[in-house]
Protein backbone atom coordinates (compact mmCIF):
# COMPACT_ATOMS: atom_id res chain seq x y z
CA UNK A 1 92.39 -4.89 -184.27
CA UNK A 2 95.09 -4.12 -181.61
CA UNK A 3 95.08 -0.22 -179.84
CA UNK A 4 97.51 0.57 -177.24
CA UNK A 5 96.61 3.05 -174.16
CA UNK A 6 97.95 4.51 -171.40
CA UNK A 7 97.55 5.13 -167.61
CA UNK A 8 98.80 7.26 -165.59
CA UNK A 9 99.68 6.25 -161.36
CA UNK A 10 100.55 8.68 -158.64
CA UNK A 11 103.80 9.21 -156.86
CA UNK A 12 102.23 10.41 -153.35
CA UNK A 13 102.44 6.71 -151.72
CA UNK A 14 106.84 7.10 -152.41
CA UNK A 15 108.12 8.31 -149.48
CA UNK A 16 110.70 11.35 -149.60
CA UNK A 17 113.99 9.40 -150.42
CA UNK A 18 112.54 7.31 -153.13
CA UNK A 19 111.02 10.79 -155.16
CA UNK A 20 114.37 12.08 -154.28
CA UNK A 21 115.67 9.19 -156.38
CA UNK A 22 113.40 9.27 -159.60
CA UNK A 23 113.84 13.27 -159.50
CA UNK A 24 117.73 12.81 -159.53
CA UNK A 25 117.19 10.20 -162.67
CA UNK A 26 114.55 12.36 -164.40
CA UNK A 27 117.15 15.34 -164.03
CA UNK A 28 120.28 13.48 -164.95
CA UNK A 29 118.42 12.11 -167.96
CA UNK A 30 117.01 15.37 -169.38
CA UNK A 31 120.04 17.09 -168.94
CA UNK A 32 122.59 14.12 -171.04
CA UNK A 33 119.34 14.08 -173.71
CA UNK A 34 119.82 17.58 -174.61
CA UNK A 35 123.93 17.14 -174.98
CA UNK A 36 122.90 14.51 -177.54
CA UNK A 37 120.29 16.65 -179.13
CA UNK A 38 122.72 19.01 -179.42
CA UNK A 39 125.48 16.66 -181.00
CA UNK A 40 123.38 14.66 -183.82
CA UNK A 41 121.31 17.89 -184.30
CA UNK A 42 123.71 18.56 -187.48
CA UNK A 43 123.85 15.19 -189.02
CA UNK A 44 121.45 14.34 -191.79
CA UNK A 45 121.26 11.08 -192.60
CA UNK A 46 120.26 9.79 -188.58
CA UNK A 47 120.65 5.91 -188.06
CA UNK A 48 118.19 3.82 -186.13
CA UNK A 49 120.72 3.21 -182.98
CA UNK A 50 123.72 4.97 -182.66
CA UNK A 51 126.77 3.83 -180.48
CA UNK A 52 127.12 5.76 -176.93
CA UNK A 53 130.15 5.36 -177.08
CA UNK A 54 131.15 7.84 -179.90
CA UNK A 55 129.74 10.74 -177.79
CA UNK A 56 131.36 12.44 -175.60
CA UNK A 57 128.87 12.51 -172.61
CA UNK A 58 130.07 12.46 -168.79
CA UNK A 59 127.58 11.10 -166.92
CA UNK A 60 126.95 8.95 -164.13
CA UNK A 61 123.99 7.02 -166.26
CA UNK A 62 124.73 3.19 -167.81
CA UNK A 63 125.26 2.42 -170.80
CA UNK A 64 121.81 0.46 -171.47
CA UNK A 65 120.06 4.10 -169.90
CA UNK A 66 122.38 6.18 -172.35
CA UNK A 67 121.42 3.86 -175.54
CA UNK A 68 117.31 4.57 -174.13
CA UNK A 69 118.06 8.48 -174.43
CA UNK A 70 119.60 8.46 -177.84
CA UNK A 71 117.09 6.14 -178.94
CA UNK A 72 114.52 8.73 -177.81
CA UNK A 73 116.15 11.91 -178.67
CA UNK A 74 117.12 10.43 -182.36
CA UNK A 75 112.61 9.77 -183.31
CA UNK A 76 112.38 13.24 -181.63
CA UNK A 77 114.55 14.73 -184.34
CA UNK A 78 113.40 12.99 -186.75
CA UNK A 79 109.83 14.22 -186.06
CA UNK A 80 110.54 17.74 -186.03
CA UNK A 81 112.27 17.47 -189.13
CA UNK A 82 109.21 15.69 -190.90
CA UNK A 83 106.85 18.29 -189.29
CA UNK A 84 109.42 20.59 -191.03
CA UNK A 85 109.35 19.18 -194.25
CA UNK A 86 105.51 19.27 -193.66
CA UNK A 87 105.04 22.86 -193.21
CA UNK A 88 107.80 23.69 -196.15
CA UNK A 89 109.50 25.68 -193.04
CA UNK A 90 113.04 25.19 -191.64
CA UNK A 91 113.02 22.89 -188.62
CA UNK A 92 114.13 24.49 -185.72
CA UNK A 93 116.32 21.87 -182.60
CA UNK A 94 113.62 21.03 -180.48
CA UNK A 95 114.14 21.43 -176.57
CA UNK A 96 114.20 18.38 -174.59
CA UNK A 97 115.09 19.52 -171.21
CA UNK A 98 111.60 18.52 -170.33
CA UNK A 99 111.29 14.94 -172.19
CA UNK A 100 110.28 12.22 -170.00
CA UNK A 101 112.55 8.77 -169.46
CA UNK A 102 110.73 6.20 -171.27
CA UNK A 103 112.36 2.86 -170.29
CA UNK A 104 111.70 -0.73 -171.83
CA UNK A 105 111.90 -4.28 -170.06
CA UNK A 106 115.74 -4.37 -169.62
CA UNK A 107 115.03 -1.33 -166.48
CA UNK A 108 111.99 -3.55 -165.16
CA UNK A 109 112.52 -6.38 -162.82
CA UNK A 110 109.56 -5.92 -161.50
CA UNK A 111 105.96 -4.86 -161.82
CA UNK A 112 103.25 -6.38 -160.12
CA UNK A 113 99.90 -5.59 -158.33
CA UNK A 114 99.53 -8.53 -154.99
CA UNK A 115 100.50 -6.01 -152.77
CA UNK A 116 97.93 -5.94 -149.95
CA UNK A 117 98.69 -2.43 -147.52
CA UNK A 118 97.84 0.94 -148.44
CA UNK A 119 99.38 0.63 -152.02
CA UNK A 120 98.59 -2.17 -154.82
CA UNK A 121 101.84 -2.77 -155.81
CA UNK A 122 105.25 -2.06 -157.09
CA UNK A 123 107.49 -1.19 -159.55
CA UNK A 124 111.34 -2.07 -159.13
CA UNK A 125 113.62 0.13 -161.74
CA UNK A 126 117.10 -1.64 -162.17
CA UNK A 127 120.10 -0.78 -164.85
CA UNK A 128 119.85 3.56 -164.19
CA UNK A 129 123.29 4.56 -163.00
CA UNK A 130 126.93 2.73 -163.80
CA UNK A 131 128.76 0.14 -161.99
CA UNK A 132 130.22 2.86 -159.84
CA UNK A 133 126.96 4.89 -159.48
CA UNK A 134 124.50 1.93 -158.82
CA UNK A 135 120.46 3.20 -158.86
CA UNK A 136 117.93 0.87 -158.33
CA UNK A 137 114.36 3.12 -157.60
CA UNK A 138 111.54 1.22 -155.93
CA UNK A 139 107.81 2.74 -156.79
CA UNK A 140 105.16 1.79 -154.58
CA UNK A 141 101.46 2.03 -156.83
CA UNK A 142 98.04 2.54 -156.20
CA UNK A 143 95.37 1.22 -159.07
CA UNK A 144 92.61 3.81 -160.27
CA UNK A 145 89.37 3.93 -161.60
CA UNK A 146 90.92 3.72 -165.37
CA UNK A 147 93.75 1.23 -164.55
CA UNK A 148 91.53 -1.18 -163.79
CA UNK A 149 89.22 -0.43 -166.44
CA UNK A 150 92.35 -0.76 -169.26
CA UNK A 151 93.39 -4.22 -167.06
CA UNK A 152 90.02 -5.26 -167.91
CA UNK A 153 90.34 -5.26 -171.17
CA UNK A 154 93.54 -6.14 -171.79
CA UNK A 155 97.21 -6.67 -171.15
CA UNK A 156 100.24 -4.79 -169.56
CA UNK A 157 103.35 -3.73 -171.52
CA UNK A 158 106.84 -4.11 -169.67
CA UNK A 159 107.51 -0.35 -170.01
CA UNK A 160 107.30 2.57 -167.99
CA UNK A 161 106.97 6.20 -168.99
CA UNK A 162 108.03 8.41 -165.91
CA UNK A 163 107.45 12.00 -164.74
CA UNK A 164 107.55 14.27 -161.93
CA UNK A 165 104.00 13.65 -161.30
CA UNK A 166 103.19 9.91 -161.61
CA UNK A 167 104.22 6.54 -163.23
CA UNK A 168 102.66 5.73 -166.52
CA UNK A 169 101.77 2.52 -167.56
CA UNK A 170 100.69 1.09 -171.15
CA UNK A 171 98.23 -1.72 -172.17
CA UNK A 172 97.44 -4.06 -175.64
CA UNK A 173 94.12 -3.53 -176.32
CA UNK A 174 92.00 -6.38 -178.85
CA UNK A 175 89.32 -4.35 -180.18
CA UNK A 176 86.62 -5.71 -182.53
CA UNK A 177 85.60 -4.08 -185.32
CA UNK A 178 82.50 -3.40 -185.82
CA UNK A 179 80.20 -4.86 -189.06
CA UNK A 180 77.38 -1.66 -189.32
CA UNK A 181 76.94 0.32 -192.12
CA UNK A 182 75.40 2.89 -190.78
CA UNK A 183 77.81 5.99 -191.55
CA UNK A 184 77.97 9.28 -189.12
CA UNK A 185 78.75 12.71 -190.33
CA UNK A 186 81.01 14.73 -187.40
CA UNK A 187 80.74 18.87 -188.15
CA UNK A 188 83.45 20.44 -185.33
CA UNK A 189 82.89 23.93 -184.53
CA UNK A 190 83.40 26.30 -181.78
CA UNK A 191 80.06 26.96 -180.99
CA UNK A 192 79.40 23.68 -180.31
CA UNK A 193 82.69 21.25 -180.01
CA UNK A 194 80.53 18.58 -182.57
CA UNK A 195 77.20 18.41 -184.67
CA UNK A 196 76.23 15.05 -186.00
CA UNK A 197 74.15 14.00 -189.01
CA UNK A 198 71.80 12.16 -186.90
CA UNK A 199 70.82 15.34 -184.75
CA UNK A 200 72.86 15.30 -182.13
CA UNK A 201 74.35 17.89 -180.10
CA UNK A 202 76.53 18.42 -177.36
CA UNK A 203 77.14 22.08 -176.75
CA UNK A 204 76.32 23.05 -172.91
CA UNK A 205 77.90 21.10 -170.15
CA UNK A 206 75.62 20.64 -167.09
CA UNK A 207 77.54 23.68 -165.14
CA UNK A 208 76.45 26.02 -167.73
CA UNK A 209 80.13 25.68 -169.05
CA UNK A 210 80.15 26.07 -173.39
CA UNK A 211 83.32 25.76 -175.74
CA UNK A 212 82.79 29.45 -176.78
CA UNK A 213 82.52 30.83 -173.15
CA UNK A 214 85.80 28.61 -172.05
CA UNK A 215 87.45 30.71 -174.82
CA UNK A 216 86.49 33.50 -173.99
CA UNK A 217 87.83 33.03 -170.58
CA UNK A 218 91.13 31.64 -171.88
CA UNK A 219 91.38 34.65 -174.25
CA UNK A 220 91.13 37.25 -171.19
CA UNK A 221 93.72 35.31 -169.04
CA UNK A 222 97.71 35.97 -168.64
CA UNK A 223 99.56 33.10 -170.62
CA UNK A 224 101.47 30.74 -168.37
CA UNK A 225 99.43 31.97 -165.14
CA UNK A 226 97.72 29.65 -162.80
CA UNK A 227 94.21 30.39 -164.05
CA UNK A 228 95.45 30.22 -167.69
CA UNK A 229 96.48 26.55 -166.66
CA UNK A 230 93.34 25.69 -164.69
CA UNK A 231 91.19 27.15 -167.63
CA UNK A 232 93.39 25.34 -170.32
CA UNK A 233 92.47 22.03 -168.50
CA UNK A 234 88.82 23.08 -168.21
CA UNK A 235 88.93 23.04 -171.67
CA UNK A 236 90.36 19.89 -172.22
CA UNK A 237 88.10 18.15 -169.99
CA UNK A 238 85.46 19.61 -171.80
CA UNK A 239 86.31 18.56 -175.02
CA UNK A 240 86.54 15.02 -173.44
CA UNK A 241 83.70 15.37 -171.95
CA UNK A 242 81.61 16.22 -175.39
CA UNK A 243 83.33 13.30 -177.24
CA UNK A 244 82.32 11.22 -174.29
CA UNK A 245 78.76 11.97 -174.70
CA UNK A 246 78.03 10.78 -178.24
CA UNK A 247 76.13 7.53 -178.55
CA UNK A 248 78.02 5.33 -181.22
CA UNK A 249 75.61 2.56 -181.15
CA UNK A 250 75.24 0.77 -184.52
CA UNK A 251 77.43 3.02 -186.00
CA UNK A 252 80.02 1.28 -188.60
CA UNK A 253 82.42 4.30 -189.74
CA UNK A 254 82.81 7.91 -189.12
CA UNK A 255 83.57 11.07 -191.26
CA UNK A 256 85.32 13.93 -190.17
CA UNK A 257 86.65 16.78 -192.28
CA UNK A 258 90.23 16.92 -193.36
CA UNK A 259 91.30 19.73 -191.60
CA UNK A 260 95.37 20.77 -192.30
CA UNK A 261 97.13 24.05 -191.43
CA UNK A 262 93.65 26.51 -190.76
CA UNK A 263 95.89 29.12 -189.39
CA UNK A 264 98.63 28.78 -191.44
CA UNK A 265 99.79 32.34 -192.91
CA UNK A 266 96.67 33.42 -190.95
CA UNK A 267 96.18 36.05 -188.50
CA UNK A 268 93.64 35.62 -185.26
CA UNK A 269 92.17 36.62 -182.51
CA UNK A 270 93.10 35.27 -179.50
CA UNK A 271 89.52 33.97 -179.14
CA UNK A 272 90.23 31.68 -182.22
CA UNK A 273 94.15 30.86 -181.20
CA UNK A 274 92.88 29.12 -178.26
CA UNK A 275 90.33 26.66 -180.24
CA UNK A 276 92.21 23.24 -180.59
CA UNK A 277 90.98 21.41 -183.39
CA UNK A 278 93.65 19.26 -183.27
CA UNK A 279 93.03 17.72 -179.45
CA UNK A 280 89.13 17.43 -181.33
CA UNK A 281 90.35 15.26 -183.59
CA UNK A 282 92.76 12.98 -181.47
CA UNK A 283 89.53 12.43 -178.75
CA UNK A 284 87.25 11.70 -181.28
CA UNK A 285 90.08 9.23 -183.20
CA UNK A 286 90.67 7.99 -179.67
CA UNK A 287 87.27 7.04 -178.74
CA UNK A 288 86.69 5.46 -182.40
CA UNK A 289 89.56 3.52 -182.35
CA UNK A 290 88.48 1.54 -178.42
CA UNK A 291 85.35 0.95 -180.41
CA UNK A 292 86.37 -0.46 -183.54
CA UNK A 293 84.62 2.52 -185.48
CA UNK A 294 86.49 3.46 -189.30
CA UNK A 295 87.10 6.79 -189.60
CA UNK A 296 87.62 8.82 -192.69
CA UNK A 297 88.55 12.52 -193.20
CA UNK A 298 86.44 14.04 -196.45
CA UNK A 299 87.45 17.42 -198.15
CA UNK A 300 86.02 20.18 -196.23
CA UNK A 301 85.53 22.63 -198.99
CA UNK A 302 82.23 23.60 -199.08
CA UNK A 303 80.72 21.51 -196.38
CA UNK A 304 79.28 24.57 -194.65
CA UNK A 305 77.92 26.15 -198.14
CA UNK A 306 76.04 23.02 -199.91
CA UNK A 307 72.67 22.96 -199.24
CA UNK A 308 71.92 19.15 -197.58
CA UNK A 309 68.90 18.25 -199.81
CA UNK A 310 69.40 19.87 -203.36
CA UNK A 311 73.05 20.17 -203.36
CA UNK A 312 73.42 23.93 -204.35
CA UNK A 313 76.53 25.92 -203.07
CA UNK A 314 75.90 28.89 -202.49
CA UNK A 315 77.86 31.15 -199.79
CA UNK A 316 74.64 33.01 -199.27
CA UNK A 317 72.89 30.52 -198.08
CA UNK A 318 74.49 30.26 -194.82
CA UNK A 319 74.08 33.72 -192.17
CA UNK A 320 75.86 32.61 -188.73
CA UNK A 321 73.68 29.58 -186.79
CA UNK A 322 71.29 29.30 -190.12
CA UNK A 323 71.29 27.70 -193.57
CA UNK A 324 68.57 28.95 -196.20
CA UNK A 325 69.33 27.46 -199.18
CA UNK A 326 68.98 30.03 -201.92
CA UNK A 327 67.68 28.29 -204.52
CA UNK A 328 65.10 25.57 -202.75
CA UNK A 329 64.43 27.62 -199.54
CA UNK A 330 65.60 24.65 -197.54
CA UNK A 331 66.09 25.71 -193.66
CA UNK A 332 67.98 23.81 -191.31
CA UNK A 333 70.90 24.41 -188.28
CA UNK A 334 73.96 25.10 -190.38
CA UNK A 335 75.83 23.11 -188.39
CA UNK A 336 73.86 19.94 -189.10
CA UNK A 337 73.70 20.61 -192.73
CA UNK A 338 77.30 20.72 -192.50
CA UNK A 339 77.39 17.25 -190.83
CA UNK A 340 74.56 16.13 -193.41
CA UNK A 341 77.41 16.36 -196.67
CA UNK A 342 80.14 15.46 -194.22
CA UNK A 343 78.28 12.07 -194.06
CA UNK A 344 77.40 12.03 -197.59
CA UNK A 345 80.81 12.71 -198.68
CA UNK A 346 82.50 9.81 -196.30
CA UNK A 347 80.14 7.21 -197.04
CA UNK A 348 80.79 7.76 -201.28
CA UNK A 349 84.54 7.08 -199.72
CA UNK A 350 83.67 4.17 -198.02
CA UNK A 351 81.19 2.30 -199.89
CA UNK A 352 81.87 3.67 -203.40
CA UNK A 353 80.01 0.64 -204.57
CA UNK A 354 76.33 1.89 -203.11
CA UNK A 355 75.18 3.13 -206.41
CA UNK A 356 73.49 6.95 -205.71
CA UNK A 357 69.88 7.41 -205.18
CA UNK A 358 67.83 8.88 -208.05
């Protein structure tokens, strides 16, 4: 089974004139992708490649670097209108003044790690600008931590993605798949970011931080100010930080509830806005995937109202934190009950062949 993940590399060993050069690329290609956003915005039926030359774009960029943007620009439309279709809502023209060049092996002549000075190595971009407006960028690199874990494991891809804040790289990983059985319910919550079927938790960082309290704090803050930035990242690194601590030792497959549209036609708080199931799910399918764990998504109706060990549903039962069952008197953390029939429910999906215990 092959994954593919990415790295990301500073800038701060480029000296002034060469971030002077990627910044005047990074510009000059945002600004040509949203003329041709803006010209095949109205055509329907979009073709893989289209010919540069049928637009009417003045810009100092070659043709190869032209081809890469529309290329780019044409699976972003196509996205949003899919997302559109989706949602049964009209898409709106996305903005891509802010899209990032992402260049294949025809801009690469070089990339290669000998170097022996302060830096590791290079990366030589070739092909940017026309005959007339030659660019050729030069990117000295410095490995990290997570670059040379990735290089470990497997191999580099001849493509680049750049930004105004680093170089990022992408690697082929082989990943084995793993032969257990044993199935793992995944509850996600806000109280705590996960509860497992096999008991356990991860709700309280070290620093006393908690998803809930994180919320809280992004709920009080100014949107787009610098601590509404720094919090937003707190919580991101928390949620990685959760995932990160769950031990998937001789665990075969995952289940996770099939969670689509929760807000939609929905009004909340903006305690509840700021709760990203989403970036939950992506970590978790993330750290699966570099494991060679299955993962299936179960129908969460009822999860959090079935009792675990007789089955009854009853909305009763459940008060906050608790689970009661009302007809057995069955008491356990509703949260792990929830991951109890998550697991039930995604191992009948995967091995619908294990006949049910009487």
């Amino acid at each position: 089974m092959n994954t593919v993940r990415s790295t990301r590399l500073s800038l701060k060993f480029a000296n002034k004139q060469k971030l002077q050069q990627l910044y005047f690329f990074i510009d000059e290609y945002r600004r040509v992708g949203q003329i041709i956003c803006d010209q095949l915005w109205h055509i329907h039926q979009l073709p893989k490649f289209i010919d540069v030359k049928l637009l009417n774009i003045s810009s100092w960029l070659s043709s190869v670097a032209l081809q890469c943007i529309s290329k780019q620009i044409i699976g972003i439309i196509k996205g949003t209108r899919k997302s559109g279709r989706t949602l049964n809502k009209v898409p709106k023209k996305p903005n891509v003044q802010e899209i990032n060049p992402e260049l294949d092996s025809r801009f690469i002549s070089d990339l290669s790690f000998g170097n022996k000075t302060s830096f590791d190595g290079w990366l030589k971009l070739v092909c940017l600008g026309s005959k007339e407006h030659k660019l050729h960028i030069i990117i000295p690199l410095k490995k990290t931590k997570h670059f040379n874990k990735l290089n470990e494991k497997g191999t580099i891809r001849k493509c680049v993605r750049l930004t105004k804040q680093g170089v990022h790289l992408m690697f082929d990983l082989e990943v084995e798949k793993t032969t257990s059985q044993n199935n793992l319910g995944i509850d996600i919550g806000i109280s705590d970011v996960v509860s497992l079927s096999n008991e356990q938790k991860q709700s309280m960082h070290p620093q006393g931080w908690t998803l809930s309290k994180i919320l809280q704090k992004l709920s009080r803050q100014k949107k787009g100010s610098k601590n509404f930035k720094q919090t937003q990242e707190l919580r991101n690194n928390f949620i990685g930080w959760s995932i990160n601590q769950i031990n998937f030792d001789d665990i075969g497959s995952v289940s996770i509830e099939n969670i689509k549209d929760i807000r939609r036609h929905k009004k909340c708080d903006r305690f509840r806005s700021h709760w990203t199931y989403t970036q939950i799910f992506n970590r978790l399918n993330m750290k699966t995937e570099s494991l060679g764990v299955q993962v299936s998504k179960v129908d969460p109706r009822n999860t959090s109202r079935k009792c675990s060990k007789c089955g009854t549903i009853d909305k009763h039962s459940r008060r906050g934190k608790k689970f009661k069952c009302t007809s057995c008197g069955f008491e356990i953390d509703a949260d792990l009950n929830a991951s109890r029939n998550i697991e039930f429910l995604g191992r009948e999906l995967i091995f619908p062949y294990v006949k049910k215990s009487t």
